[in-house]
C-alpha atoms as a PDB file:
ATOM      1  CA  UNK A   1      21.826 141.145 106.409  1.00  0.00           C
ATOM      2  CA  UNK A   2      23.655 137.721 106.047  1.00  0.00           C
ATOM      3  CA  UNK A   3      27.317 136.861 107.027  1.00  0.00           C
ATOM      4  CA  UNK A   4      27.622 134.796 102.832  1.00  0.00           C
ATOM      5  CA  UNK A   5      25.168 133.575 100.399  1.00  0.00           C
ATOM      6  CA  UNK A   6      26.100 130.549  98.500  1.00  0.00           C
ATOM      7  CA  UNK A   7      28.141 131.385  95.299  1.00  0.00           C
ATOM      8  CA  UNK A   8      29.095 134.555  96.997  1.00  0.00           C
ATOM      9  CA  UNK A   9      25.541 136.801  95.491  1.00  0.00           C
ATOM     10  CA  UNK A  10      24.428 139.984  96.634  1.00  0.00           C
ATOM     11  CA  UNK A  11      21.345 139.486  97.770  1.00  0.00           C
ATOM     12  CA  UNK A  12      18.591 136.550  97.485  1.00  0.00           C
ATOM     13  CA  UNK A  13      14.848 136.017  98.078  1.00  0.00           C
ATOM     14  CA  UNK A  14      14.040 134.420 101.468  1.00  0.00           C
ATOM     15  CA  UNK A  15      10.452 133.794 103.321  1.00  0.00           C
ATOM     16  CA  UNK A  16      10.775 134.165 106.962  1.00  0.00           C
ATOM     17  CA  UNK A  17       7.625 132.684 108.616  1.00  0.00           C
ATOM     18  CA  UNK A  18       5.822 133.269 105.517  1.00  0.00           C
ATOM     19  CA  UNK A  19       7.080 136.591 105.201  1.00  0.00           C
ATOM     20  CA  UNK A  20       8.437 137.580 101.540  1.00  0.00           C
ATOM     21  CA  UNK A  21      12.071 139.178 102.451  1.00  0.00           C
ATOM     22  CA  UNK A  22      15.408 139.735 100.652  1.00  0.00           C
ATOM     23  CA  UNK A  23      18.826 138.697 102.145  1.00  0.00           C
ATOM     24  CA  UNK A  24      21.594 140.820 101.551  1.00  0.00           C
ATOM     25  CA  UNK A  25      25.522 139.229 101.729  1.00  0.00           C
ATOM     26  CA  UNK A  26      27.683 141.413 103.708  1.00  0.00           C
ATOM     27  CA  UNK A  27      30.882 139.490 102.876  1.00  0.00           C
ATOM     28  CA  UNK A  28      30.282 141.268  99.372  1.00  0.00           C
ATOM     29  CA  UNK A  29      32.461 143.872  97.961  1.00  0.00           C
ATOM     30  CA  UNK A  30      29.308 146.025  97.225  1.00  0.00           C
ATOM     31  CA  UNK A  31      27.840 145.783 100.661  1.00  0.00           C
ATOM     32  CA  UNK A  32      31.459 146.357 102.283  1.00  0.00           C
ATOM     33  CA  UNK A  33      32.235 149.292 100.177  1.00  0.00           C
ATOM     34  CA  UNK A  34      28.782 151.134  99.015  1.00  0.00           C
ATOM     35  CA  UNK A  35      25.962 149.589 101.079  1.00  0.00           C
ATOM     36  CA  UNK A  36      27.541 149.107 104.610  1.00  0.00           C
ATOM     37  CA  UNK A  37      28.835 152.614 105.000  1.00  0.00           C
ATOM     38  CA  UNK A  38      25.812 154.419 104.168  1.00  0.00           C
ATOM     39  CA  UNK A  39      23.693 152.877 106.852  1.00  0.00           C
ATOM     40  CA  UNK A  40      23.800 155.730 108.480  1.00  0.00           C
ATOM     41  CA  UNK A  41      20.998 157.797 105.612  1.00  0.00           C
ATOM     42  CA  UNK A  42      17.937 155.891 106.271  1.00  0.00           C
ATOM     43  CA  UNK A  43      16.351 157.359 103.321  1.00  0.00           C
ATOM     44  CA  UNK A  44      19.027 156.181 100.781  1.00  0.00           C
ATOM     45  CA  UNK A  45      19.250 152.626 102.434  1.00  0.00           C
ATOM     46  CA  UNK A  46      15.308 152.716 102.054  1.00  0.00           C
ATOM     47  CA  UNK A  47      15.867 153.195  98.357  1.00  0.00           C
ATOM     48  CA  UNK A  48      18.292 150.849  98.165  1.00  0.00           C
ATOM     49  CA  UNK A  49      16.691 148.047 100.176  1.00  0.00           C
ATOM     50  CA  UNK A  50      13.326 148.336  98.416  1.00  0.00           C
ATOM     51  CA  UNK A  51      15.170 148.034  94.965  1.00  0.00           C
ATOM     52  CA  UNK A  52      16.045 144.559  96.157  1.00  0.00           C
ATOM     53  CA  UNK A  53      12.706 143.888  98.119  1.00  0.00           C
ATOM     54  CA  UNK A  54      11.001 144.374  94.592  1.00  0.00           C
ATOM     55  CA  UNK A  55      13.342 142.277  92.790  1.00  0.00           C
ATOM     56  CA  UNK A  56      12.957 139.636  95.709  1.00  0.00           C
ATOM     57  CA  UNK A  57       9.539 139.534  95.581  1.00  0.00           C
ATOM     58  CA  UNK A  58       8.969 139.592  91.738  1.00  0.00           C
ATOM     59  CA  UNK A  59      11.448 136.353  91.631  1.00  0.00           C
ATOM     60  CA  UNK A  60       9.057 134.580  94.439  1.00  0.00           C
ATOM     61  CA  UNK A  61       5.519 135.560  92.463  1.00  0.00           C
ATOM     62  CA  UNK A  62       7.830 133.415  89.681  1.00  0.00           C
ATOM     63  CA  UNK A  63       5.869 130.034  89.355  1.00  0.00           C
ATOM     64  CA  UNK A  64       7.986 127.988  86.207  1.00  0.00           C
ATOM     65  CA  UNK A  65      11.293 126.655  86.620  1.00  0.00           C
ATOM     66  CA  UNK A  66      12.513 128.555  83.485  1.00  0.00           C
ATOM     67  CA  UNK A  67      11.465 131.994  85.404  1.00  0.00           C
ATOM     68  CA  UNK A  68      12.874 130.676  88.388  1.00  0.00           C
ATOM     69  CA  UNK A  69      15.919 129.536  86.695  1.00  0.00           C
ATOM     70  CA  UNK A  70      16.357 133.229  84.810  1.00  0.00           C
ATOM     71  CA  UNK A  71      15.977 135.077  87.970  1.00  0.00           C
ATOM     72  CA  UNK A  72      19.069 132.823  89.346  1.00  0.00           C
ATOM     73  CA  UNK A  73      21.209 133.721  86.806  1.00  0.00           C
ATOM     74  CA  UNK A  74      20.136 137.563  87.024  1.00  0.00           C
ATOM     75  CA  UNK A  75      21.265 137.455  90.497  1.00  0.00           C
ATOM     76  CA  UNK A  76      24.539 135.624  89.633  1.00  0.00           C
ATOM     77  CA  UNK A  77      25.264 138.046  86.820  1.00  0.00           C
ATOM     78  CA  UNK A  78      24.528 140.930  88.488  1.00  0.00           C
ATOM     79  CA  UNK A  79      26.226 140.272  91.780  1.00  0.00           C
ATOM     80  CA  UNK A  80      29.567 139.386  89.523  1.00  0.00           C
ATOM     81  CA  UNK A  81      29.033 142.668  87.570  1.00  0.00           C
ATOM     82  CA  UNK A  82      28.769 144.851  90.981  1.00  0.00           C
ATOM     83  CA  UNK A  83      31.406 143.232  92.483  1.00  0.00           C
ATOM     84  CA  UNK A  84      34.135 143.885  89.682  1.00  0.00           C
ATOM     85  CA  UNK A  85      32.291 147.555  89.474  1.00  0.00           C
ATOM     86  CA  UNK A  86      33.396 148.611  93.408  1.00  0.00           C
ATOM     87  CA  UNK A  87      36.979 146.637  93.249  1.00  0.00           C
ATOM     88  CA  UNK A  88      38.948 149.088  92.704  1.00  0.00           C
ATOM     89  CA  UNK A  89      36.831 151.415  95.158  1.00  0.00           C
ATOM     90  CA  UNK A  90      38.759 152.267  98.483  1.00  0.00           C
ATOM     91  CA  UNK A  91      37.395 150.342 101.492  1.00  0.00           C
ATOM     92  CA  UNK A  92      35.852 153.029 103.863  1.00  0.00           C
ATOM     93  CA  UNK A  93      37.000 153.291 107.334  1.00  0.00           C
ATOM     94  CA  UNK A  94      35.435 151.127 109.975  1.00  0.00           C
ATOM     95  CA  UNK A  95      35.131 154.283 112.235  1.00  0.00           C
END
């Protein structure tokens, strides 16, 4: 998890020491409202979280700037669609 990601995405691919890994924006509506609260099931965030990993990955095995450039805009679009998706979902309780 990552306080923001620029343009205000989802998620994005990241390498930490070498490592292929997937950053996920917790200033999102989607993380606030769906992702966030369910921490608690390990087995659905495991779903969840290797949904993204294999998106992540696939966009770093990319090796042209037009696949590079498409998998940009899929995360744009799609973080834009899910966010307008959960706004008029309730924002769970903190507790």
């Amino acid at each position: 998890p990552v306080e923001s990601i620029d343009d205000g995405l989802l998620w994005e691919a990241a390498l930490v020491d070498t490592v292929q890994t997937v950053n996920i924006n917790t200033g999102h509506n989607y993380y606030q409202k769906i992702y966030g609260p369910i921490l608690k099931n390990p087995d659905v965030i495991s779903g969840m979280d290797y949904l993204l990993y294999a998106i992540a990955v696939a966009e770093l095995k990319t090796t042209t700037a037009t696949s590079q450039k498409h998998f940009r805009e899929l995360r744009y679009e799609v973080s834009k669609i899910i966010r307008t998706l959960v706004e008029d979902l309730p924002t769970p309780d903190a507790s």
